[in-house]
C-alpha atoms as a PDB file:
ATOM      1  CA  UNK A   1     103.958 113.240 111.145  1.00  0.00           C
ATOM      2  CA  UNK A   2     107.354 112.166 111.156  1.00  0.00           C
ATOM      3  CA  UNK A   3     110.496 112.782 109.111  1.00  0.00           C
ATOM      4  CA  UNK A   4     112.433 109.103 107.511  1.00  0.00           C
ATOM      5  CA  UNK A   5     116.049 108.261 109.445  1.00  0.00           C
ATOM      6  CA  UNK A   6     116.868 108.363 105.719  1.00  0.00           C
ATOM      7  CA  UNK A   7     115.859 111.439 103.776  1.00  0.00           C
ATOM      8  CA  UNK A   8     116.728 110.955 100.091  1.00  0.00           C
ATOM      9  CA  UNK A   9     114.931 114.182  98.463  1.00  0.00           C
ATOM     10  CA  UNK A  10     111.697 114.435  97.195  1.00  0.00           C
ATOM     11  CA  UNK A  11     111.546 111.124  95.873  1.00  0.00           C
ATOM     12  CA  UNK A  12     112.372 109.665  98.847  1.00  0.00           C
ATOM     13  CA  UNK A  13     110.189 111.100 101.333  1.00  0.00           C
ATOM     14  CA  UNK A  14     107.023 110.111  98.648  1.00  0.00           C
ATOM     15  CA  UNK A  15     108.613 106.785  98.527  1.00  0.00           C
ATOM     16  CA  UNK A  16     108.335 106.454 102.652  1.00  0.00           C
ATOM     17  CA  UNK A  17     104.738 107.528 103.205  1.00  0.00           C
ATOM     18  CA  UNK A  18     103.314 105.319 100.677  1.00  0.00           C
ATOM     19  CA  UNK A  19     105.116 102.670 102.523  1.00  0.00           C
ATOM     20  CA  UNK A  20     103.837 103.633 105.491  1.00  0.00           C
ATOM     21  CA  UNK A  21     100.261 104.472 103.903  1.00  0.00           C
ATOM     22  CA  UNK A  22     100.658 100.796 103.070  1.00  0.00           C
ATOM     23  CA  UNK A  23     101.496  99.565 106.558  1.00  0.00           C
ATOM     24  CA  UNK A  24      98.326 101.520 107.825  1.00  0.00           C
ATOM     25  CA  UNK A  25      96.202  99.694 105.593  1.00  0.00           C
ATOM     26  CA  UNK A  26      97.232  96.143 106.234  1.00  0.00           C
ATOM     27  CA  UNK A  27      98.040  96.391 110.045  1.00  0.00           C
ATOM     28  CA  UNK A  28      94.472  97.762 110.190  1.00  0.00           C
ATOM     29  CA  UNK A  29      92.836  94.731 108.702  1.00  0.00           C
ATOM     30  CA  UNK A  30      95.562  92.000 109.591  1.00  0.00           C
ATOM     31  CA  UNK A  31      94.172  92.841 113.699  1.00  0.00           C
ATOM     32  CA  UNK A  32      90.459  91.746 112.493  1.00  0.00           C
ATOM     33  CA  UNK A  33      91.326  88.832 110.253  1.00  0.00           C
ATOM     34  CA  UNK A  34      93.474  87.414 113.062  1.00  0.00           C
ATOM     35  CA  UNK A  35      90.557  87.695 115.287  1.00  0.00           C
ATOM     36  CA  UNK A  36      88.434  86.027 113.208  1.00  0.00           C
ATOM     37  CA  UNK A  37      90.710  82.939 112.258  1.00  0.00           C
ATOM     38  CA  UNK A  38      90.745  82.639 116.375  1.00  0.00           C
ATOM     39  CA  UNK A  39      87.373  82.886 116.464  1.00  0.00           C
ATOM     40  CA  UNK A  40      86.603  80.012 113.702  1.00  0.00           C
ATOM     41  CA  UNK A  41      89.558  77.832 114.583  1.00  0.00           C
ATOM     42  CA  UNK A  42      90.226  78.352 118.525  1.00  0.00           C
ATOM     43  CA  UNK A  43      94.026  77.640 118.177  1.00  0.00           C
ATOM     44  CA  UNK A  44      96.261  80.801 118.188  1.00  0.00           C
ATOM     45  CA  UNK A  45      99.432  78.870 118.038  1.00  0.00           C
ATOM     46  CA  UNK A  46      98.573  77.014 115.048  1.00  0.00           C
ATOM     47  CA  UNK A  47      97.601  80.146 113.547  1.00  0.00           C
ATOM     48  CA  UNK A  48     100.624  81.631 114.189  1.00  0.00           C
ATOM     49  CA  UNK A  49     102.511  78.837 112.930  1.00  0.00           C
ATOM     50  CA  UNK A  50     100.504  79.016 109.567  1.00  0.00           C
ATOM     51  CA  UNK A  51     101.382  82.218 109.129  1.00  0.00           C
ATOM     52  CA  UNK A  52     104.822  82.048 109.750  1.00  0.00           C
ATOM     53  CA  UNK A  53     105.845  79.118 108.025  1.00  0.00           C
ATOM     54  CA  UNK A  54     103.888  80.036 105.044  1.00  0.00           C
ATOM     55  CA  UNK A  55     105.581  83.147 104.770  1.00  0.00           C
ATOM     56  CA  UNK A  56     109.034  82.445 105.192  1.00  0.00           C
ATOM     57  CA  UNK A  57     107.846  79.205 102.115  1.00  0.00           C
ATOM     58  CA  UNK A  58     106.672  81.632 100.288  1.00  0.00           C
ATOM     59  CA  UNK A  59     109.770  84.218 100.002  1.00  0.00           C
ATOM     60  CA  UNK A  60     112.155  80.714  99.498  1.00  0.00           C
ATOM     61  CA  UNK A  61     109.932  79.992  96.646  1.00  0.00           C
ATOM     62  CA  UNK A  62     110.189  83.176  95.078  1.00  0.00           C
ATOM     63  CA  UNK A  63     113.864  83.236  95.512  1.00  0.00           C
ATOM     64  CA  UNK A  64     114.422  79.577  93.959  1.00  0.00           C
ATOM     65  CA  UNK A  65     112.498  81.199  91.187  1.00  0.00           C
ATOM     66  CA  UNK A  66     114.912  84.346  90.815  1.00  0.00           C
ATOM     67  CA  UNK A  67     112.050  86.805  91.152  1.00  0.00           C
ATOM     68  CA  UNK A  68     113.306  88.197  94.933  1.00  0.00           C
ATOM     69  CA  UNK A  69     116.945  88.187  95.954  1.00  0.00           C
ATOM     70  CA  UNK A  70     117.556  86.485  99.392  1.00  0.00           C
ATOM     71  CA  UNK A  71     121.199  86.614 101.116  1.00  0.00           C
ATOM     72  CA  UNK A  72     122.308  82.714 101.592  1.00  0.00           C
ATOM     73  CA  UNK A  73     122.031  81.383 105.434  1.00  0.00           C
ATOM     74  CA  UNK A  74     124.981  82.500 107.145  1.00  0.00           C
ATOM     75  CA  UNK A  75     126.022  83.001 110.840  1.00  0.00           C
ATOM     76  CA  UNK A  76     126.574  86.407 110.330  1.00  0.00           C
ATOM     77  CA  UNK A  77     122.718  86.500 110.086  1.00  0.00           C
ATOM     78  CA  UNK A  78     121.617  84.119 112.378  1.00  0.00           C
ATOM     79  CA  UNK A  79     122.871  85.577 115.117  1.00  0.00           C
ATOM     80  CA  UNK A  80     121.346  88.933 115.164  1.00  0.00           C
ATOM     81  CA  UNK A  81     117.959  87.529 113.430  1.00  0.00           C
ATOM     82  CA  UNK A  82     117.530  84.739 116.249  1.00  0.00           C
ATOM     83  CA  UNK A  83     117.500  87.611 118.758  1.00  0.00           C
ATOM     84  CA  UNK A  84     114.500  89.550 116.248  1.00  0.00           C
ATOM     85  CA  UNK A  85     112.970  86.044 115.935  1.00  0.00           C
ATOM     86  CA  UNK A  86     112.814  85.395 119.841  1.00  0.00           C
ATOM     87  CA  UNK A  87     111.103  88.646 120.009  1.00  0.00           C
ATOM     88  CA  UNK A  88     109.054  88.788 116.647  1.00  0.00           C
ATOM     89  CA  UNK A  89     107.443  85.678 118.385  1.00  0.00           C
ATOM     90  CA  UNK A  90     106.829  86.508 121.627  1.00  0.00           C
ATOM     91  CA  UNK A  91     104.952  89.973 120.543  1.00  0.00           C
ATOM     92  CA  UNK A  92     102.946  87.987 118.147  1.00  0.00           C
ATOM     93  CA  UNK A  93     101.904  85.168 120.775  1.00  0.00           C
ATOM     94  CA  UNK A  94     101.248  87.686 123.212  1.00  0.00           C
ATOM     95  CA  UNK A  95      99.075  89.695 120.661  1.00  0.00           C
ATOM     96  CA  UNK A  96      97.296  86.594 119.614  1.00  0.00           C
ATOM     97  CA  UNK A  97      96.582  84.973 123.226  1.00  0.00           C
ATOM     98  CA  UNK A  98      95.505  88.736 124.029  1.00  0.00           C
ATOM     99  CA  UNK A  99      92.618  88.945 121.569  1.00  0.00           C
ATOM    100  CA  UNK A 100      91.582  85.439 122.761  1.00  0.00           C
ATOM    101  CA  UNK A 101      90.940  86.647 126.212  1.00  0.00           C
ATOM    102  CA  UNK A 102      90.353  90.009 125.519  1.00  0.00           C
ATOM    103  CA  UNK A 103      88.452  92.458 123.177  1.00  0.00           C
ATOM    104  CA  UNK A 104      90.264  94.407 120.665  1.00  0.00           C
ATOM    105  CA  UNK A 105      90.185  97.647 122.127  1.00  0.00           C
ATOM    106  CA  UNK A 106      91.426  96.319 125.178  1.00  0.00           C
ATOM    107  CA  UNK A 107      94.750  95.346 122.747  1.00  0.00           C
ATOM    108  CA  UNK A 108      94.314  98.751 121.279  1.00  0.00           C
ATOM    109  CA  UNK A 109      94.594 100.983 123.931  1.00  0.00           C
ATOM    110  CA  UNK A 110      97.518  99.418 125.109  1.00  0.00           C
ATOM    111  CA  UNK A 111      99.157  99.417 122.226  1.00  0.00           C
ATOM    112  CA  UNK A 112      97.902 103.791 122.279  1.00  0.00           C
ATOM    113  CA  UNK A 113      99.811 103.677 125.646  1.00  0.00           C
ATOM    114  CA  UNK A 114     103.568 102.640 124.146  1.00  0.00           C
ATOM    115  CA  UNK A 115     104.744 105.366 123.393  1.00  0.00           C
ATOM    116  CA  UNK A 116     104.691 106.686 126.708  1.00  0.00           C
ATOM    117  CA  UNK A 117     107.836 104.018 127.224  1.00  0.00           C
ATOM    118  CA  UNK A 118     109.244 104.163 124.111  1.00  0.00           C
ATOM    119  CA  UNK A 119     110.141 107.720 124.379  1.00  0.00           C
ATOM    120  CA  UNK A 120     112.149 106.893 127.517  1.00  0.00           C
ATOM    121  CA  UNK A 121     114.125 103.405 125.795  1.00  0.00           C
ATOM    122  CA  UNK A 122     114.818 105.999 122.936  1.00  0.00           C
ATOM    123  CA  UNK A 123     116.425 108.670 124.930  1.00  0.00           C
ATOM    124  CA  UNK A 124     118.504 105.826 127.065  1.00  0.00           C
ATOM    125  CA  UNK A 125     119.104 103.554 123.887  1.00  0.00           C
ATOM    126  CA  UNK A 126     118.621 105.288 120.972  1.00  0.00           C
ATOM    127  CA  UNK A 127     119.975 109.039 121.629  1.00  0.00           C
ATOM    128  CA  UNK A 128     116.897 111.333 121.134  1.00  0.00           C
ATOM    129  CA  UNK A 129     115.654 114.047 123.317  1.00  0.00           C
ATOM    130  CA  UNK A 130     113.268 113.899 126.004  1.00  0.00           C
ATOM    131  CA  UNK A 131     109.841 115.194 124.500  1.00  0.00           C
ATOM    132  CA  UNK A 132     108.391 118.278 124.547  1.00  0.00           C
ATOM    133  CA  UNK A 133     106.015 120.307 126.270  1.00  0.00           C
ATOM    134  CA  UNK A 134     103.452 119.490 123.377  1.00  0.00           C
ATOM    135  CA  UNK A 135     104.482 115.696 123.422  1.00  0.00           C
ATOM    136  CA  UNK A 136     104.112 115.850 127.612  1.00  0.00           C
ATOM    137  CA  UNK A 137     100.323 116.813 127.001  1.00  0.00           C
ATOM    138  CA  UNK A 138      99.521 114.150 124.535  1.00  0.00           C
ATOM    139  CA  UNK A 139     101.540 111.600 127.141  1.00  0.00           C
ATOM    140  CA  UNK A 140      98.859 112.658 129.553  1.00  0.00           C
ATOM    141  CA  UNK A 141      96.165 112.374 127.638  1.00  0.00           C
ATOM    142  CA  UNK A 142      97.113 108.639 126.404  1.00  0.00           C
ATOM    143  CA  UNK A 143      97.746 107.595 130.144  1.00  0.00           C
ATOM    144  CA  UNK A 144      94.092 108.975 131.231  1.00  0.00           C
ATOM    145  CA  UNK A 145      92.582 108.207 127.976  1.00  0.00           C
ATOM    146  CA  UNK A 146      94.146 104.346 129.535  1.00  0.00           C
ATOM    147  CA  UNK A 147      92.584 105.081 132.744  1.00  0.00           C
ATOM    148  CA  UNK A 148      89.054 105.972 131.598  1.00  0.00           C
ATOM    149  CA  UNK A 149      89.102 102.619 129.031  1.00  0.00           C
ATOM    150  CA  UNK A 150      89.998 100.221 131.394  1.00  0.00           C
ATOM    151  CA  UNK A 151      87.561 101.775 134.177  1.00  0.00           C
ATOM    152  CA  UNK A 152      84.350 101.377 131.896  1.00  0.00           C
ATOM    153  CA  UNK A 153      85.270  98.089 130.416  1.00  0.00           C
ATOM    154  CA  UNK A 154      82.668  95.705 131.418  1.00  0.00           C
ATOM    155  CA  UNK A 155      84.157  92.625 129.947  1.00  0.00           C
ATOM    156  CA  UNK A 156      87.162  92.891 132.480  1.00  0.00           C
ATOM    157  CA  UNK A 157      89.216  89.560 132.188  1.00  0.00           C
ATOM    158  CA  UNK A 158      92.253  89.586 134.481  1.00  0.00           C
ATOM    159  CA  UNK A 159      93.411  86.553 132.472  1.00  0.00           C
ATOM    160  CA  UNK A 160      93.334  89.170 129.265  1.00  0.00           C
ATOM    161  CA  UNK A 161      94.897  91.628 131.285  1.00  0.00           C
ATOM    162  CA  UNK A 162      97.845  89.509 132.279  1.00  0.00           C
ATOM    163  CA  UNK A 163      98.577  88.617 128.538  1.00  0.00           C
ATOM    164  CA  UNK A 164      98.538  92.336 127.637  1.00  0.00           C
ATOM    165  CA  UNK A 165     100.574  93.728 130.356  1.00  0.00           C
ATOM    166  CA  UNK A 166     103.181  90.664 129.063  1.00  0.00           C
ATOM    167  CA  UNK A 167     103.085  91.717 125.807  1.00  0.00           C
ATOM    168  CA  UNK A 168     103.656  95.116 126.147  1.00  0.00           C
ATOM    169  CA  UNK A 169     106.982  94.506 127.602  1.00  0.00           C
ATOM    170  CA  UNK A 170     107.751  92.344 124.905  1.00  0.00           C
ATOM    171  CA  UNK A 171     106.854  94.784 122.683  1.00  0.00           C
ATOM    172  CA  UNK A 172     108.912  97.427 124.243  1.00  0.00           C
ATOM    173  CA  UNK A 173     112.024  95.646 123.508  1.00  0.00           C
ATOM    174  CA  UNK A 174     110.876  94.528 120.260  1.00  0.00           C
ATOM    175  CA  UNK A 175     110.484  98.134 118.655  1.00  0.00           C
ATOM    176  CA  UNK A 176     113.505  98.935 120.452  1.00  0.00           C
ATOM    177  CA  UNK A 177     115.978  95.993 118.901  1.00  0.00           C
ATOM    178  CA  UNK A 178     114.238  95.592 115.489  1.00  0.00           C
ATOM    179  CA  UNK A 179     114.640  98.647 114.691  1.00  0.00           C
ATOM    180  CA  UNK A 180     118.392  98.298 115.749  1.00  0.00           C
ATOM    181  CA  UNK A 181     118.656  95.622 113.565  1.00  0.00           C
ATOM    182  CA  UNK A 182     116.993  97.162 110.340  1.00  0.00           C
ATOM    183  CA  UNK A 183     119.540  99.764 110.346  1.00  0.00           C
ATOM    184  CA  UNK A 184     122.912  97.258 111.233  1.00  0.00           C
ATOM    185  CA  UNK A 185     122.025  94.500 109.517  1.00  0.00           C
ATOM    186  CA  UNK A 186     123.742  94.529 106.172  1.00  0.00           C
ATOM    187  CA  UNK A 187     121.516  92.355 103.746  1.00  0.00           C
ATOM    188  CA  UNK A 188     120.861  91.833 100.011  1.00  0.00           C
ATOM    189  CA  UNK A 189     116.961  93.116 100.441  1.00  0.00           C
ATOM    190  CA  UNK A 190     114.295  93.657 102.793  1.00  0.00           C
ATOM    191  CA  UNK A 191     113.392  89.726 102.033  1.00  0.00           C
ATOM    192  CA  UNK A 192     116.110  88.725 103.950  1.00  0.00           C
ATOM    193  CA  UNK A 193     114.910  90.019 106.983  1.00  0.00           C
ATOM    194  CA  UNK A 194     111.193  88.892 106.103  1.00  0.00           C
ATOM    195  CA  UNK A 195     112.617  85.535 105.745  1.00  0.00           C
ATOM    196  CA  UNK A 196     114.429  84.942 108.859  1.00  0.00           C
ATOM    197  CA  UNK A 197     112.393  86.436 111.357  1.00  0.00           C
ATOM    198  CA  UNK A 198     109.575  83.966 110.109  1.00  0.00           C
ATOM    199  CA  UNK A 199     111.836  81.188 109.100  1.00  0.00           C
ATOM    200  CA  UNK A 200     113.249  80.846 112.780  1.00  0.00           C
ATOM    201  CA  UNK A 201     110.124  81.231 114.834  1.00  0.00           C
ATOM    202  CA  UNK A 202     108.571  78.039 113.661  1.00  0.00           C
ATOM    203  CA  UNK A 203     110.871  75.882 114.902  1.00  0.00           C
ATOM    204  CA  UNK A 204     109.973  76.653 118.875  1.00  0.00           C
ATOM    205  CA  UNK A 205     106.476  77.258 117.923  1.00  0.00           C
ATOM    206  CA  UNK A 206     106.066  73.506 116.937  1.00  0.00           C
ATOM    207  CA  UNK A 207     107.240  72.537 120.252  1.00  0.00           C
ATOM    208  CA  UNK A 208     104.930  75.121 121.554  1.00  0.00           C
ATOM    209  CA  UNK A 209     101.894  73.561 120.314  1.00  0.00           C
ATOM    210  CA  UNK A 210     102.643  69.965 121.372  1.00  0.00           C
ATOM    211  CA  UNK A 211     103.252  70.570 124.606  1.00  0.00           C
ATOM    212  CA  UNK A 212      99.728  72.522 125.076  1.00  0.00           C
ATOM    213  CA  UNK A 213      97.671  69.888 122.930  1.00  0.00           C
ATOM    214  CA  UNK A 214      96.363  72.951 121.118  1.00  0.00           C
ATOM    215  CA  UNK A 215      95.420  69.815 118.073  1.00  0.00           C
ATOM    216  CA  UNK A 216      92.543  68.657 120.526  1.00  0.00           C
ATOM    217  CA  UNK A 217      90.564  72.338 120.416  1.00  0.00           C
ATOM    218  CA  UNK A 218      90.751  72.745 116.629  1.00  0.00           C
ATOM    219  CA  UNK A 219      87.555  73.301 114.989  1.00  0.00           C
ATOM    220  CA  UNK A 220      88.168  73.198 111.142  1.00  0.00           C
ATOM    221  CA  UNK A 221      85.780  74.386 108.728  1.00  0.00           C
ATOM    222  CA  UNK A 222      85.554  75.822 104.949  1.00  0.00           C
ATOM    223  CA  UNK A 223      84.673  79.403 106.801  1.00  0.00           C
ATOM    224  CA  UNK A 224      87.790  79.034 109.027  1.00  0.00           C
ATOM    225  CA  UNK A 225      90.186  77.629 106.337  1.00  0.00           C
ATOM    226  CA  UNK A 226      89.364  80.151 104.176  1.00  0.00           C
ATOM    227  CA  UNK A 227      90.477  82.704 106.970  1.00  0.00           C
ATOM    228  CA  UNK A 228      93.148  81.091 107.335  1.00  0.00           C
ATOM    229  CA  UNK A 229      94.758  80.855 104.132  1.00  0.00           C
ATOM    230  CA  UNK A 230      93.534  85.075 104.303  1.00  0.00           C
ATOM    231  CA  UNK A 231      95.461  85.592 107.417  1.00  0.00           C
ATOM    232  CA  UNK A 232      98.679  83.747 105.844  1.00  0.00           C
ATOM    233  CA  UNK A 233      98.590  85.817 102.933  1.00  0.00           C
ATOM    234  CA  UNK A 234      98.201  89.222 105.077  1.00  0.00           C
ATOM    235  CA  UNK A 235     100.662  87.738 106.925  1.00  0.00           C
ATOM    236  CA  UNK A 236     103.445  88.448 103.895  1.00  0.00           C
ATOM    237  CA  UNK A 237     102.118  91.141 103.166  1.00  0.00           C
ATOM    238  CA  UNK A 238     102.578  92.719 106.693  1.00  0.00           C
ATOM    239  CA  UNK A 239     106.084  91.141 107.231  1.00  0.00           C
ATOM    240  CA  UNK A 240     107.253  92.311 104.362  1.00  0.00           C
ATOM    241  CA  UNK A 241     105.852  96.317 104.868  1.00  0.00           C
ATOM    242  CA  UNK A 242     106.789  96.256 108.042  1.00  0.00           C
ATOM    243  CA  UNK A 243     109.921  95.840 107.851  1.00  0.00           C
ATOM    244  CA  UNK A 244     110.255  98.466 105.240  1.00  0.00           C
ATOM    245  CA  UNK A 245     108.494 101.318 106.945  1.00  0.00           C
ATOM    246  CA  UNK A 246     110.389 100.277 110.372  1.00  0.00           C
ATOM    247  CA  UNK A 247     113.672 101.250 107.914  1.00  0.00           C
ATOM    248  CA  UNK A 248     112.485 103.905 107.122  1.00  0.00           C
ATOM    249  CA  UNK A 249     110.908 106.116 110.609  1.00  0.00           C
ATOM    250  CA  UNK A 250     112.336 105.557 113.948  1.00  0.00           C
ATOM    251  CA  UNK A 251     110.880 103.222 116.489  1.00  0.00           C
ATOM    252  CA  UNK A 252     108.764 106.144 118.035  1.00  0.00           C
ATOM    253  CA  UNK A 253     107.289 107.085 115.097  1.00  0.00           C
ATOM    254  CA  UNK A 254     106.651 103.187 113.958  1.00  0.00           C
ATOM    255  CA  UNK A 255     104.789 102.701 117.164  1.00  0.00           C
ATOM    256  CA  UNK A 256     102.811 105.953 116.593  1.00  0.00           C
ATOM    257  CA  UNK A 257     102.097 105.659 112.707  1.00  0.00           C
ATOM    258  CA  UNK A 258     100.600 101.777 113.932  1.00  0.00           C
ATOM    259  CA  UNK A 259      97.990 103.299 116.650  1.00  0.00           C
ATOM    260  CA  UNK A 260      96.773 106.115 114.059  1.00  0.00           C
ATOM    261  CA  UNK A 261      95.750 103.067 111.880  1.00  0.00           C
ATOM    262  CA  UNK A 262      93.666 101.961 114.847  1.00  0.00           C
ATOM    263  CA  UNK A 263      90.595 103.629 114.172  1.00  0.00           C
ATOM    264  CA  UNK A 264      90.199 102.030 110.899  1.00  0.00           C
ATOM    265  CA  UNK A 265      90.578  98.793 112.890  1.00  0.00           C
ATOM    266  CA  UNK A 266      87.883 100.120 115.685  1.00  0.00           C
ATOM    267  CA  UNK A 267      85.161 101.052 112.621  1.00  0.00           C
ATOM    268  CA  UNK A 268      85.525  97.770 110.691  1.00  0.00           C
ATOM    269  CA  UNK A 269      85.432  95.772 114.470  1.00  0.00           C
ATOM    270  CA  UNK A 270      82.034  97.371 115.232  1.00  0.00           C
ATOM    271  CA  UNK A 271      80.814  96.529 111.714  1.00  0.00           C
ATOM    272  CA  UNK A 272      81.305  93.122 111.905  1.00  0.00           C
ATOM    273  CA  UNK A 273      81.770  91.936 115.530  1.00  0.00           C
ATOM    274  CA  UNK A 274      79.601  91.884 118.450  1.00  0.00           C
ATOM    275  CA  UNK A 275      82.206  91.821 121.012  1.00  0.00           C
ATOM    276  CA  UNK A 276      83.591  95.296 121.840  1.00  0.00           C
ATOM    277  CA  UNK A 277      83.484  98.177 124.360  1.00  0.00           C
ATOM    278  CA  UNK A 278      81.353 100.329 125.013  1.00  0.00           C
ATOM    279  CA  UNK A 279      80.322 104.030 123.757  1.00  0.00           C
ATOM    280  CA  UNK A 280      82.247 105.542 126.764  1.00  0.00           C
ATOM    281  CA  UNK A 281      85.069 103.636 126.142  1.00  0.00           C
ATOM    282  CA  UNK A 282      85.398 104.339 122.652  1.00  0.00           C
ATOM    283  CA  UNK A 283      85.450 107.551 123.587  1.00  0.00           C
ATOM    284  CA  UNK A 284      88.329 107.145 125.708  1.00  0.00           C
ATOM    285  CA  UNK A 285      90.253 105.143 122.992  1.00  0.00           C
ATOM    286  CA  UNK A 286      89.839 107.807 120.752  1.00  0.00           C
ATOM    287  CA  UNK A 287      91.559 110.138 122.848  1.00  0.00           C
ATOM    288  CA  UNK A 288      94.225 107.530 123.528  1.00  0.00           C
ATOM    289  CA  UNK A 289      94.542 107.491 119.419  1.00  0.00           C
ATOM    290  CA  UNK A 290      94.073 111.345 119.098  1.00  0.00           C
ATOM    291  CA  UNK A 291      96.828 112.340 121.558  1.00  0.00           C
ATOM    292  CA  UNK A 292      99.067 109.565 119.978  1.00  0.00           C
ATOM    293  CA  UNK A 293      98.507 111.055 116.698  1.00  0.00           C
ATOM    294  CA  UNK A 294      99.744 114.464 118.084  1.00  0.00           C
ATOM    295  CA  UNK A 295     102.688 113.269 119.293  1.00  0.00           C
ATOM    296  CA  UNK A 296     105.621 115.150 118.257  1.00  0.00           C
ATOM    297  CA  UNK A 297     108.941 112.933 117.721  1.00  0.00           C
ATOM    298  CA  UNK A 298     111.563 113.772 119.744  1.00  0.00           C
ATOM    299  CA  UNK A 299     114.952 115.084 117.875  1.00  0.00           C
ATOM    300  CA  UNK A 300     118.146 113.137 118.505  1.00  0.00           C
ATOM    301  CA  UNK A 301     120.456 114.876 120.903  1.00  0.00           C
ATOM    302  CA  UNK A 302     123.676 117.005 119.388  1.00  0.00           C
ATOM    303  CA  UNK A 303     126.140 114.896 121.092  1.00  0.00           C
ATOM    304  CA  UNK A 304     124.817 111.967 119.259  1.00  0.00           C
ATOM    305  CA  UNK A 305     123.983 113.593 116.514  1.00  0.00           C
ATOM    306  CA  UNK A 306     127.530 114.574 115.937  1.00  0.00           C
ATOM    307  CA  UNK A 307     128.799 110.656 116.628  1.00  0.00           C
ATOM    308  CA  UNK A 308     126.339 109.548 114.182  1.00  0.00           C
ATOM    309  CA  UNK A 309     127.677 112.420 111.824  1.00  0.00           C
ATOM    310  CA  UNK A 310     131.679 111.039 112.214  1.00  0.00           C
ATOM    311  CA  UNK A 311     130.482 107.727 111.853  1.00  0.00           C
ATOM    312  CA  UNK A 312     129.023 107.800 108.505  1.00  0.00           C
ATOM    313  CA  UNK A 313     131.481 110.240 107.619  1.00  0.00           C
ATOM    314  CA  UNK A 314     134.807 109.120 107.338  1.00  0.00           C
ATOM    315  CA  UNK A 315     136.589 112.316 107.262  1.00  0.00           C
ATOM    316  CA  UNK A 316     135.098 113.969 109.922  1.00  0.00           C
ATOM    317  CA  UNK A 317     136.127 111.123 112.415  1.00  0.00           C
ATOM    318  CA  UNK A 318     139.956 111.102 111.010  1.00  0.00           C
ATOM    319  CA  UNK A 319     139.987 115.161 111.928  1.00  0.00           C
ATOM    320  CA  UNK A 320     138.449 114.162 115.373  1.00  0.00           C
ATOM    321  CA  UNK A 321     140.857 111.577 115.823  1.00  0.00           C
ATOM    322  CA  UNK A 322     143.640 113.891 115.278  1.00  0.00           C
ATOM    323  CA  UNK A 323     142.222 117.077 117.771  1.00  0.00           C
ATOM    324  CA  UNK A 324     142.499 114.611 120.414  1.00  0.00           C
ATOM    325  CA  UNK A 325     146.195 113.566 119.484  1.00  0.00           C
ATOM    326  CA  UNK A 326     147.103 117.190 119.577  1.00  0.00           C
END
């Protein structure tokens, strides 16, 4: 669907859609697991912070071990990682308190409806084209594949609403700056990143769930920890391919390659849960999914293309450099 930043031959590009395959799979299920461990345990913040904290144990472990190398904590990370960690928490709260209040197509077609603004952020931030006439059509048909979802969806919560309208500005920036940071970031291995953007999230989070007494409405059971432990181990696994596959397409075609995976998510959500929408508005979802699927990434403009060109290539700027002195 969409070429790597970061062709390296043959090799390469078989290397990127497995990791992307592999994203698909994961982000598929992690979306139902999460709902479940809500379900069972009614505290999304505790979740959250099981996840996280688990996560960024887990990669420490294995790098006091020597099986993963993991750059040592420096301020040269921090800084940039405490901006992805800010955000990395904020989409996942949002995304958890969202499938509290609402069902998970409500989450879904939202997330269908992102690239509609991520097109824009990546002409204005990122230097790509505006899309095409073919890319224009499938924008239209996510916005009234939107319109018809939300307009049959009889379990209408405006509380749900609220926390998906905030999340998808989170989210925005999120794609936008992660993706930013994946590429600028210089670091030993993709660990590093998998570490600090769960290592630093856990320290707010515990303040998080103190202040909203989130311990009272815990329900613990064998069912729920079981989930639990589940989700925390998805949770690695989907921090980790993540980050890889963002390295690897550009933040449009992350976004995109995430809502194809959605129908898995819809068929296995029917299977097992009682609590989603209706026949018509699957129907519209799946043209929300279908036109996103479509969607045809924008190129990157010349003028950008060419800065990006004398950038990596050293020779190229020292002969621009000297055209201007002349």
């Amino acid at each position: 669907m969409a070429a790597t930043d970061k062709p390296e031959g043959q090799k390469g590009a078989i290397s990127a859609t497995l990791w992307i395959l592999v994203y698909m799979g994961v982000s598929s299920m992690m979306l139902i697991v999460n709902k479940l461990a809500i379900y069972l345990i009614k505290a999304p913040s505790t979740i959250l912070l099981a996840q996280l904290s688990s996560t960024a144990l887990a990669v420490k472990l294995g790098s006091f071990m020597g099986v993963i190398a993991l750059d040592e904590i420096s301020k040269a990370h921090l800084k940039p990682f405490s901006i992805v960690a800010a955000a990395f928490l904020s989409t996942i709260f949002c995304n958890i308190k969202t499938l509290q209040y609402a069902n998970v197509e409500t989450f879904i077609v939202f997330r269908a409806c992102t690239p509609l603004a991520l097109c824009v952020l990546d002409y204005i931030f990122l230097g790509r084209q505006l899309p095409n006439q073919r890319s224009v059509l499938c924008l239209l048909g996510l916005f009234g594949g939107a319109l018809g979802y939300v307009y049959s969806d009889k379990s209408f919560e405006v509380k749900g609403y609220f926390w998906v309208c905030v999340w998808f500005l989170v989210f925005l920036f999120d794609m936008i700056f992660l993706k930013h940071a994946a590429d600028t970031v210089p670091v030993k291995s993709n660990w590093t990143r998998v570490f600090y953007s769960n290592m630093l999230p856990c320290f707010p989070l515990l303040f998080l769930g103190v202040g909203t007494n989130e311990a009272e409405a815990i329900v613990w059971s064998l069912k729920g920890g079981l989930i639990l432990v589940l989700s925390c181990v998805m949770g690695l696994a989907m921090s980790y391919v993540s980050w890889k596959a963002r390295s690897l397409i550009s933040s449009t075609a992350f976004s995109i390659v995430g809502n194809c995976c959605k129908l898995l998510t819809i068929v296995v959500n029917c299977l097992i849960w009682d609590h989603h929408a209706s026949s018509t508005g699957i129907a519209c979802l799946c043209i929300c999914l279908f036109a996103a699927y479509f969607y045809q990434q924008a190129p990157m403009r010349e003028d950008t293309s060419a800065k990006k060109t004398m950038i990596d290539d050293p020779e190229s700027l020292a002969l621009e450099q000297r055209s201007r002195k002349k």
